[in-house]
C-alpha atoms as a PDB file:
ATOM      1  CA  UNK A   1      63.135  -9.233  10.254  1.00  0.00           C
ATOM      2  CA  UNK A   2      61.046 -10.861   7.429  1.00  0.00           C
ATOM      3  CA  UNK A   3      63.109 -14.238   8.618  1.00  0.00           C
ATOM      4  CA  UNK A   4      61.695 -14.487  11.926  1.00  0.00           C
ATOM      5  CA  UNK A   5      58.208 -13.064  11.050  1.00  0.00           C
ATOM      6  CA  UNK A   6      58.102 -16.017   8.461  1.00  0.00           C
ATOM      7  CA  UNK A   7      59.511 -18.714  11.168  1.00  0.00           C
ATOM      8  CA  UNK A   8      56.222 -17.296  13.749  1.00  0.00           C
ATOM      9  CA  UNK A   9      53.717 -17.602  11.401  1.00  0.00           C
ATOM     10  CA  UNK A  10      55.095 -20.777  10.456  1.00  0.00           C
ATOM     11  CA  UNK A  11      55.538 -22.484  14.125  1.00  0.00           C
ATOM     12  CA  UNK A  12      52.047 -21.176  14.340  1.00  0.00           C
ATOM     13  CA  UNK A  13      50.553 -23.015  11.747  1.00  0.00           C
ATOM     14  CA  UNK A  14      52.501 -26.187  12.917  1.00  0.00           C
ATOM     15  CA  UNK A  15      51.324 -25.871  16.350  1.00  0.00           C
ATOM     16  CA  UNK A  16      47.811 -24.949  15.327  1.00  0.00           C
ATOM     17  CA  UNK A  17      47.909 -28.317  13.123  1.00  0.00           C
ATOM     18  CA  UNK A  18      49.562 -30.158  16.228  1.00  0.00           C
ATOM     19  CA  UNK A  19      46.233 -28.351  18.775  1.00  0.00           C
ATOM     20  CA  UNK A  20      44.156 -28.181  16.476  1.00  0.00           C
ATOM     21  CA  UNK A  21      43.712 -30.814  13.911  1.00  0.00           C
ATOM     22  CA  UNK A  22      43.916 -34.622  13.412  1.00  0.00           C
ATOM     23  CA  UNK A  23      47.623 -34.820  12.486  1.00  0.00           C
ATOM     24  CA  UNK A  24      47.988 -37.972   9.665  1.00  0.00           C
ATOM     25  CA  UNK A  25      51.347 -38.952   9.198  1.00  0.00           C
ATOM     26  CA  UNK A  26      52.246 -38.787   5.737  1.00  0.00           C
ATOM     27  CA  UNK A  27      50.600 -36.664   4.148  1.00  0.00           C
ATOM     28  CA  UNK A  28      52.374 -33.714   4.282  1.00  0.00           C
ATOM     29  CA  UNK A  29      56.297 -35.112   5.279  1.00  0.00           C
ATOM     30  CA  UNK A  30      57.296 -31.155   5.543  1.00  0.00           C
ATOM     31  CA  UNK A  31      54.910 -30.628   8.485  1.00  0.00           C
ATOM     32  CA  UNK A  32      55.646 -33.941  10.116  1.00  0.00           C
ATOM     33  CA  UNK A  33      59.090 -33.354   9.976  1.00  0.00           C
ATOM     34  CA  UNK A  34      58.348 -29.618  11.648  1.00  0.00           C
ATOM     35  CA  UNK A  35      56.168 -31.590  14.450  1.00  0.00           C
ATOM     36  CA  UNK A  36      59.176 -33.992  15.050  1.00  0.00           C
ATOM     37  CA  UNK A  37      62.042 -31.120  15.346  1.00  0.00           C
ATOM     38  CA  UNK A  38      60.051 -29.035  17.129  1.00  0.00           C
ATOM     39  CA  UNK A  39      58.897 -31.828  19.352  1.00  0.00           C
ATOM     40  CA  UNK A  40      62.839 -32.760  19.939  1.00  0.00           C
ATOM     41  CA  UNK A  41      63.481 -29.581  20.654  1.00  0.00           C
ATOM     42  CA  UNK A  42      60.721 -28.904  23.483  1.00  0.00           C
ATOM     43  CA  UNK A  43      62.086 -32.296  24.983  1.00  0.00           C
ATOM     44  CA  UNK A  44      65.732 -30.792  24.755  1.00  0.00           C
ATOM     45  CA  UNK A  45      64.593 -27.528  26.714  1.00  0.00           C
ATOM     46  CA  UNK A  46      62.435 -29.718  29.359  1.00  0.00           C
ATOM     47  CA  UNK A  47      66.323 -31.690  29.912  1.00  0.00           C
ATOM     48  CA  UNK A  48      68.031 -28.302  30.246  1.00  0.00           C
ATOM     49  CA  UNK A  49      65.168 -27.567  33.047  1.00  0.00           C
ATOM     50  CA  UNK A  50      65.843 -30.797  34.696  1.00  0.00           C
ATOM     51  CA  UNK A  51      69.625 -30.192  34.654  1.00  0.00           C
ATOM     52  CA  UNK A  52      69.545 -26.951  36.007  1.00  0.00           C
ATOM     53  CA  UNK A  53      66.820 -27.826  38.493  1.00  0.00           C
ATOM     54  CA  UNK A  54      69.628 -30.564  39.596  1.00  0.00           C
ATOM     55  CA  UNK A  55      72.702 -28.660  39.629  1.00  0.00           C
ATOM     56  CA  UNK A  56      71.361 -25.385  40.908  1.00  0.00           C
ATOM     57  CA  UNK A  57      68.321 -26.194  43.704  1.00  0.00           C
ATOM     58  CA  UNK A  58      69.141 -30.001  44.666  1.00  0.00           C
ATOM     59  CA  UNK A  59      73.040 -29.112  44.362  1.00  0.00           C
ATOM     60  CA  UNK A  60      73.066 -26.132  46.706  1.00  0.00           C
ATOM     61  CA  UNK A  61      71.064 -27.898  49.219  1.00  0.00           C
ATOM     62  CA  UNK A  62      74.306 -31.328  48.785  1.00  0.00           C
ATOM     63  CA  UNK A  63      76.724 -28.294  48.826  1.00  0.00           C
ATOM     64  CA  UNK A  64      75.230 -26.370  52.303  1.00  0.00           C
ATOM     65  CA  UNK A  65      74.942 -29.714  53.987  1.00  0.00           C
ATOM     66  CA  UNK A  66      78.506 -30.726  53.021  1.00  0.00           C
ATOM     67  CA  UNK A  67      79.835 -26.960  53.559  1.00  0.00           C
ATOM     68  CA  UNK A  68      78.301 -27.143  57.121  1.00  0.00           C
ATOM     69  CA  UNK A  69      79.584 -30.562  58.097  1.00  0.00           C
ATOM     70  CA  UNK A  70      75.942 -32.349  58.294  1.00  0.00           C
ATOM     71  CA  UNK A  71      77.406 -36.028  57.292  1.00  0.00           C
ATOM     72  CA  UNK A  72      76.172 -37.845  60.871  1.00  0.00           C
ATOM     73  CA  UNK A  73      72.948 -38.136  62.249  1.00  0.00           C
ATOM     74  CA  UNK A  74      74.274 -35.975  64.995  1.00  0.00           C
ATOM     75  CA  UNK A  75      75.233 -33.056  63.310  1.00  0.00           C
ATOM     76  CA  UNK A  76      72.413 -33.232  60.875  1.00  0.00           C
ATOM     77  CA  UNK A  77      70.754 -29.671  59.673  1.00  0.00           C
ATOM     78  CA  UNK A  78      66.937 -28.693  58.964  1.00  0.00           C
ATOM     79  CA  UNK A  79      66.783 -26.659  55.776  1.00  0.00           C
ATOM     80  CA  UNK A  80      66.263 -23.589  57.692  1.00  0.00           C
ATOM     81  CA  UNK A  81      69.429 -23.650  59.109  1.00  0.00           C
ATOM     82  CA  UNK A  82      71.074 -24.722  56.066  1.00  0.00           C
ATOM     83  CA  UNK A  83      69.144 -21.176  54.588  1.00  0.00           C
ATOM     84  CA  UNK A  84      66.949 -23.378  51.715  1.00  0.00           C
ATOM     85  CA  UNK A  85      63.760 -22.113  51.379  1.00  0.00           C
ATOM     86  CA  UNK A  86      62.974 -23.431  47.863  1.00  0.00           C
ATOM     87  CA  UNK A  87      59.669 -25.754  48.219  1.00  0.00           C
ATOM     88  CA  UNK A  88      60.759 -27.803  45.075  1.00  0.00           C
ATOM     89  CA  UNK A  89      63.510 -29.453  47.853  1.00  0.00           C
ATOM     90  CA  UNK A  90      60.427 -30.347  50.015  1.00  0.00           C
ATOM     91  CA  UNK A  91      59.413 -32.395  47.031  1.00  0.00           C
ATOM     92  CA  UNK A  92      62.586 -33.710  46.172  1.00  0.00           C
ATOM     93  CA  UNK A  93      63.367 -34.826  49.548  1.00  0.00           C
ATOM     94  CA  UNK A  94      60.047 -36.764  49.637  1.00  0.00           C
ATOM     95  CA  UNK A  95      59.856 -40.341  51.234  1.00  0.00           C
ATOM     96  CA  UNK A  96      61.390 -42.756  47.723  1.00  0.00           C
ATOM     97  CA  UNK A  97      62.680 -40.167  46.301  1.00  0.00           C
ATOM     98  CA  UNK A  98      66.271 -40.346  44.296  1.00  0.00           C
ATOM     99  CA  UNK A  99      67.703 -37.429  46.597  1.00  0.00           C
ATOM    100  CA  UNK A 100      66.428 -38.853  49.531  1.00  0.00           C
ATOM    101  CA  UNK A 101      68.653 -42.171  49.262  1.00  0.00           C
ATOM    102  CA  UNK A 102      71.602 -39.704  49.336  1.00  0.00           C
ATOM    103  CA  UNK A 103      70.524 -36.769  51.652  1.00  0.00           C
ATOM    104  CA  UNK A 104      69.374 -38.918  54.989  1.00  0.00           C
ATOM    105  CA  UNK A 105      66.816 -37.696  57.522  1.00  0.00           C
ATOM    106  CA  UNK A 106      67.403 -38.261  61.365  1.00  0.00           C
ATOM    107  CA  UNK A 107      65.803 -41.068  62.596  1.00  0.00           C
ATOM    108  CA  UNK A 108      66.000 -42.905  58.986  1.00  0.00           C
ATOM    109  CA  UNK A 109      66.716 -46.214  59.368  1.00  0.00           C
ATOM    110  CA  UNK A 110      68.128 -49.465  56.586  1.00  0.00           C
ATOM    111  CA  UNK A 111      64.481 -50.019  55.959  1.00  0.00           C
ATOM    112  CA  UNK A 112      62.261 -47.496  56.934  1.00  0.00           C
ATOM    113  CA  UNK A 113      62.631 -43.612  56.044  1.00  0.00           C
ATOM    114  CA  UNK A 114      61.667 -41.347  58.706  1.00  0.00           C
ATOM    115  CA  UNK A 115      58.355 -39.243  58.326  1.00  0.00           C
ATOM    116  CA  UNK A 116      59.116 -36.266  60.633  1.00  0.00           C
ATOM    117  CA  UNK A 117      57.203 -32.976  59.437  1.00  0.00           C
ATOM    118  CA  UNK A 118      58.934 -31.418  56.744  1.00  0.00           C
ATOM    119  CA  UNK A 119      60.054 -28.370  58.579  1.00  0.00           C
ATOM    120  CA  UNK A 120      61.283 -29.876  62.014  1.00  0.00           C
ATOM    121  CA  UNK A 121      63.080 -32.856  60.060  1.00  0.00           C
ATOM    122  CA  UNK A 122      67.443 -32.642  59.954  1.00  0.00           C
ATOM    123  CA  UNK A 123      68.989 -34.002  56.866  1.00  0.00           C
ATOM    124  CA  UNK A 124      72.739 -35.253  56.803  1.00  0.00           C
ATOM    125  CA  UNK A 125      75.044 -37.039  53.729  1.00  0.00           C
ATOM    126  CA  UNK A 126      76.408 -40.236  55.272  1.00  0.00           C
ATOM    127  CA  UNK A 127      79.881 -40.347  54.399  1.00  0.00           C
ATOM    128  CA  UNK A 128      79.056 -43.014  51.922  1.00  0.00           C
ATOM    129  CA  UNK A 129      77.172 -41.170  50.048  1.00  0.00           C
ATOM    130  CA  UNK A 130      79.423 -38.013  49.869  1.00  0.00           C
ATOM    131  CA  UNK A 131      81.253 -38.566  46.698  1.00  0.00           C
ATOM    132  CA  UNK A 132      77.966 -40.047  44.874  1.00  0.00           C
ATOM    133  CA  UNK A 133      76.068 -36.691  45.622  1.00  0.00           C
ATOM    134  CA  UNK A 134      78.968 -34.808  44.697  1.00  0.00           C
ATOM    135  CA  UNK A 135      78.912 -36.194  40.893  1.00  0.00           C
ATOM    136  CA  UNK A 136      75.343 -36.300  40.864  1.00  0.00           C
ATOM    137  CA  UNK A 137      74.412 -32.795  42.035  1.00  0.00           C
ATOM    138  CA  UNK A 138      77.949 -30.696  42.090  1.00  0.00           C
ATOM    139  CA  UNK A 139      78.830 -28.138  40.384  1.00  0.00           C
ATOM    140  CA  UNK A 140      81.191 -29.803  37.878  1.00  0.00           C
ATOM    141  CA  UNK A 141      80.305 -30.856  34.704  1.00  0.00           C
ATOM    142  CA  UNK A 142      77.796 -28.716  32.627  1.00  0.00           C
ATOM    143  CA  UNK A 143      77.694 -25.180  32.894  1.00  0.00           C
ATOM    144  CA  UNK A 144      76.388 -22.184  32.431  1.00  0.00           C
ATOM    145  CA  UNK A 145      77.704 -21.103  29.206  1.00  0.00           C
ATOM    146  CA  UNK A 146      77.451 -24.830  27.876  1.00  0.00           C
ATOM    147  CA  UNK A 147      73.886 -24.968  28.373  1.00  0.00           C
ATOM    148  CA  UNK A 148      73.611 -21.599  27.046  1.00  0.00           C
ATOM    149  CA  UNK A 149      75.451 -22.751  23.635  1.00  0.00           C
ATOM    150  CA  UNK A 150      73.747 -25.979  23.485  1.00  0.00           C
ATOM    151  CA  UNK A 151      70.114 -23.887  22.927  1.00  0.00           C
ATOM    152  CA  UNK A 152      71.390 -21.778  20.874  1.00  0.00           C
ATOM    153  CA  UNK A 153      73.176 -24.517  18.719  1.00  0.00           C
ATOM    154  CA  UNK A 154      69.978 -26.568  18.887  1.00  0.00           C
ATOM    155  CA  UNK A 155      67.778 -23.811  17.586  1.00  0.00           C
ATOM    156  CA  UNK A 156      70.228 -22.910  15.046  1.00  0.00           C
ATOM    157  CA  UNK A 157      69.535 -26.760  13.634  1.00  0.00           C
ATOM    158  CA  UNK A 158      65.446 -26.305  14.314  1.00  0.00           C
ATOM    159  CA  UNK A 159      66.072 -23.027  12.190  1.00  0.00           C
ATOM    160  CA  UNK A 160      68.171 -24.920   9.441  1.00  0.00           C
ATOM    161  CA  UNK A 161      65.858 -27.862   8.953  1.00  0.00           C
ATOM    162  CA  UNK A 162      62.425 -25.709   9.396  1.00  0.00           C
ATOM    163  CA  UNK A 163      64.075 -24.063   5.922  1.00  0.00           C
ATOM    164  CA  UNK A 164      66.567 -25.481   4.453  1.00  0.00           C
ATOM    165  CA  UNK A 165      65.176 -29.017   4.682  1.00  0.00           C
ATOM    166  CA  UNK A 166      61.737 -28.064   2.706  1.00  0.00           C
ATOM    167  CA  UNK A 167      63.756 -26.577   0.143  1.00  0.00           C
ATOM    168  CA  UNK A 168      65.731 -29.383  -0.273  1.00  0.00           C
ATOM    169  CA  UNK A 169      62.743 -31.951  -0.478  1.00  0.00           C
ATOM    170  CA  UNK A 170      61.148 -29.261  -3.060  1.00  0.00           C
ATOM    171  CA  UNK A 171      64.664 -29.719  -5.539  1.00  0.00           C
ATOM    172  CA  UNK A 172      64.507 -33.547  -4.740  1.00  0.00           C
ATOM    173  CA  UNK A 173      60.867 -33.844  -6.011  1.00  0.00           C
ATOM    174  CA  UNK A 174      61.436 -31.574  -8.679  1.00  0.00           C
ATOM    175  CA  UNK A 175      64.416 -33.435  -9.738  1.00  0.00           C
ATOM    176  CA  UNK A 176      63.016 -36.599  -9.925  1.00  0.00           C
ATOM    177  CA  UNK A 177      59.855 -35.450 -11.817  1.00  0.00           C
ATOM    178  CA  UNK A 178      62.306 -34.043 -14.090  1.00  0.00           C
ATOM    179  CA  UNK A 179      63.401 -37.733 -14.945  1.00  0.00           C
ATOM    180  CA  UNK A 180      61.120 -39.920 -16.853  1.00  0.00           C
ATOM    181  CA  UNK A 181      61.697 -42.297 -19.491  1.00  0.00           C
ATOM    182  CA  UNK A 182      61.200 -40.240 -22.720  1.00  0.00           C
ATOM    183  CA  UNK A 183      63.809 -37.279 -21.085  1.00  0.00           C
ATOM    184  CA  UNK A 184      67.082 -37.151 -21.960  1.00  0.00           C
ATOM    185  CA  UNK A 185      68.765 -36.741 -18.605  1.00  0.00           C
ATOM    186  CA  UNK A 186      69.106 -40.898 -17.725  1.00  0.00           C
END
């Protein structure tokens, strides 16, 4: 319990430095190095949101549209039929969007996009586009349980280096001060 009551106390300070104070690089390489891993792992967490975002909301919108046969202009679906009610697919389906060069709105044309309201517009997959949003946004590929492990392996390493690292530096420094000219060891 001590661990982890340590670790909080210690993120603390480090974000406190990071919020709170002129960070100079350099002068303390432990709490640099605590800025960088930490700062690695927040980017690693914002890709895991951005991957599930993708495979979960975007994907089950390619999936109903597929699932429901909406790859012609004719048989194309508004979101309401297709039973997504998630607003983040409003903004991913915005004019130059990437979804929106996949998923196709009726009346969409080589060179202009259509700008029906949102919630009278009917999306379709051309056929063209089929297999592309099926790699892009299906369900194959990461998982679940993958992107479960991966956060916990990547927090075991911010754990490891937020210790053992410092630690390490500490024998290296006292090592080396250890060596001079008039000591024996060289």
């Amino acid at each position: 319990m001590d661990f982890f009551i340590e670790f909080f106390e210690a993120l603390k300070n480090d974000l406190g430095k990071i919020f709170g104070e002129t960070i100079t690089l350099g002068d303390n390489p432990i709490t640099t190095l605590n800025i960088i891993i930490w700062s690695l792992y927040i980017g690693f967490m914002i890709g895991i949101a951005v991957t599930l975002y993708n495979r979960l909301i975007l994907g089950g919108l390619i999936r109903k549209l597929i699932d429901r046969g909406a790859m012609t202009e004719g048989s194309a679906l508004t979101c309401a039929e297709v039973g997504c009610k998630n607003p983040l697919i409003r903004f991913s389906l915005r004019e130059k969007s990437t979804l929106r060069r996949i998923v196709h709105m009726s009346g969409d044309t080589e060179t202009t996009r259509s700008r029906e309201p949102f919630d009278k517009a009917r999306f379709y997959i051309p056929d063209e586009n089929i297999h592309r949003a099926e790699v892009i946004y299906g369900n194959s590929g990461t998982g679940l349980v993958s992107i479960l492990l991966s956060i916990l392996a990547f927090f075991i390493v911010v754990l490891i280096s937020f210790f053992v690292i410092p630690n390490l530096l500490q024998m290296l420094t006292n090592f080396i001060s250890e060596i001079t000219p008039s000591s024996n060891i060289v």
